[in-house]
Protein backbone atom coordinates (compact mmCIF):
# COMPACT_ATOMS: atom_id res chain seq x y z
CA UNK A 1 259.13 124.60 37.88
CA UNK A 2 255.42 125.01 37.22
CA UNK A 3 254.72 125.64 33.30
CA UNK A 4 252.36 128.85 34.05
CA UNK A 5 253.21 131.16 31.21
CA UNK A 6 255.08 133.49 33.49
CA UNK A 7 257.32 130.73 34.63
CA UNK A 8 257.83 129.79 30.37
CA UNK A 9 258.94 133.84 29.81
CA UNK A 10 261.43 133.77 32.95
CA UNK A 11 262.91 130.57 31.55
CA UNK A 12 263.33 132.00 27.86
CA UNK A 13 265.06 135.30 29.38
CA UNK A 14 267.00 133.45 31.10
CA UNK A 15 268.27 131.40 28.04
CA UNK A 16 268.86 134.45 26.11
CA UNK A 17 270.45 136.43 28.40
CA UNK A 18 273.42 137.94 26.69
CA UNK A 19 275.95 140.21 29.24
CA UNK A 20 279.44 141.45 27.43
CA UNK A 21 281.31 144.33 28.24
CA UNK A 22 283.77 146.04 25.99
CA UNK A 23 286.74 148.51 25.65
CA UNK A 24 286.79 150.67 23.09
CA UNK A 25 289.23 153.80 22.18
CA UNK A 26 285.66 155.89 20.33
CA UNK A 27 284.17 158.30 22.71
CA UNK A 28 281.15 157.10 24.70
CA UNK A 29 279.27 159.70 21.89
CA UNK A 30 280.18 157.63 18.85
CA UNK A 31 279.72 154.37 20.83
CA UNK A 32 276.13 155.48 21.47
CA UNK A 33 275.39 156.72 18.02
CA UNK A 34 277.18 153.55 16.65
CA UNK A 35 274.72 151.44 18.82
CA UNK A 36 272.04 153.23 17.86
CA UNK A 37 272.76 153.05 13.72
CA UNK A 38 273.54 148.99 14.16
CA UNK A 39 270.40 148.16 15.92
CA UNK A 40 268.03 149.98 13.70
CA UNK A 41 269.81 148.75 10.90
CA UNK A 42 269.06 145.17 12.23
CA UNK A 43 264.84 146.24 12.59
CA UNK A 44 264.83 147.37 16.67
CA UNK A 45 264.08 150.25 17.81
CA UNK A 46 266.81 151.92 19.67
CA UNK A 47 267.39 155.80 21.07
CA UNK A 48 268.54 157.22 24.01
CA UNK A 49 267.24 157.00 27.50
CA UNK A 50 266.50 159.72 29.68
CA UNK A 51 269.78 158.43 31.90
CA UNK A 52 273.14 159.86 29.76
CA UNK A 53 275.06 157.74 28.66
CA UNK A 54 273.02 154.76 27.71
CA UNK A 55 270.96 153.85 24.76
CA UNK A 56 267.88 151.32 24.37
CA UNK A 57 267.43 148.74 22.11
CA UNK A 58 263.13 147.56 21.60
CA UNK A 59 262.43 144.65 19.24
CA UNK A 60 258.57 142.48 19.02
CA UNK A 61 258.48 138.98 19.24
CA UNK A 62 260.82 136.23 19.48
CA UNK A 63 260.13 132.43 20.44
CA UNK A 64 258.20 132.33 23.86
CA UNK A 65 259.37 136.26 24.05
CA UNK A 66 256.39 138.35 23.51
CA UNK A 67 258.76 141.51 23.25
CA UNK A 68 262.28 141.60 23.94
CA UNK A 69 264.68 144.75 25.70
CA UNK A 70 268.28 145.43 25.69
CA UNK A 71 270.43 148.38 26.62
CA UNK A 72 274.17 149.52 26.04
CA UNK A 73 275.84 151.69 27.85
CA UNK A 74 279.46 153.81 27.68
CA UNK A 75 281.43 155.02 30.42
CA UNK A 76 284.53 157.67 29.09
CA UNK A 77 287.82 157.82 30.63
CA UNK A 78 287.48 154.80 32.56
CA UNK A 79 291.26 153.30 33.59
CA UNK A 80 293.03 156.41 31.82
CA UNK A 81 291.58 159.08 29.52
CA UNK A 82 290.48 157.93 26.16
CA UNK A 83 289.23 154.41 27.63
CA UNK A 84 285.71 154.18 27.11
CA UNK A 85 283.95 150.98 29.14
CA UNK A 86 280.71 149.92 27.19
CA UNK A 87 278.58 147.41 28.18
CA UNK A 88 276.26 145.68 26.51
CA UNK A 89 272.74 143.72 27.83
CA UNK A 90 269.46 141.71 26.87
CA UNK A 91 267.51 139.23 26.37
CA UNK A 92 265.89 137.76 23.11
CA UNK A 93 266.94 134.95 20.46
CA UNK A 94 267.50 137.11 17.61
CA UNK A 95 268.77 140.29 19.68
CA UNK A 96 271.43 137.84 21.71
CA UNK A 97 272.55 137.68 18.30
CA UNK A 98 272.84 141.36 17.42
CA UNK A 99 274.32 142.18 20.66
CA UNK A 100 277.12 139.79 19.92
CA UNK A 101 277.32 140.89 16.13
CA UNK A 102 277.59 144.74 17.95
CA UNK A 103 280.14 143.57 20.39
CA UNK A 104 282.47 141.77 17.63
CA UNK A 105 281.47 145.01 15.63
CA UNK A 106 283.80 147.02 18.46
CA UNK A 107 286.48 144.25 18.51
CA UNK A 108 286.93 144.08 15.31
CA UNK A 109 287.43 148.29 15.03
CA UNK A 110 289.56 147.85 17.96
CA UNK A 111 291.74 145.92 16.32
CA UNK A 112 291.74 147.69 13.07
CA UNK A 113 293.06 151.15 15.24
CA UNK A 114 295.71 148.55 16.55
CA UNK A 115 296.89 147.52 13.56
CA UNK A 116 296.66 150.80 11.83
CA UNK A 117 298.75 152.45 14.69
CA UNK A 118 301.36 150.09 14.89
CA UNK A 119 304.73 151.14 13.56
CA UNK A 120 306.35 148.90 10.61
């Protein structure tokens, strides 16, 4: 592998990759909005994109990384109604790390509804 700097950004992507998907009970709506909230909270910029159903997550430079991209996206009523498939996907030191905060963020309320809904 030649060390062009093309060949040092492809290698740092690669690193950094981070690819989760989750299952969550919230409506692809407040999946989206909850993405949205915990990624500007964390200093990205994150909306919509013009596809429905999927939000964008922007953030500036980190390491070898001279700007860094993720996206997450929700599919409802996937399985059975009131399933909602979200996955979750980017690149970046720091954002790995967000995206893996926001995926324990839906485990964690997940399990809350579980417990919460369990008889005893």
């Amino acid at each position: 592998m030649s060390d062009s700097p093309r060949s040092i950004v492809e290698a740092e992507m690669n690193r950094t990759a981070f690819q989760r998907k989750a299952v969550s009970r919230l409506p692809a709506s407040e999946v989206l909005a909850l993405a949205v909230a915990f990624f500007k909270e964390r200093g990205y910029r994150s909306g919509k994109t013009g596809r429905p159903g999927q939000v964008f997550v922007m953030g500036g430079r980190e390491g070898a990384l001279p700007g860094v991209t993720g996206e997450v996206s929700a599919r409802s009523d996937v399985g059975r109604p009131g399933v909602t498939l979200v996955t979750i996907d980017g690149f970046g030191e720091r954002l790995g790390e967000a995206m893996g905060a926001f995926h324990q963020e839906l485990r964690n309320r997940r399990k809350a509804e579980r417990e919460g809904s369990s008889p005893g």
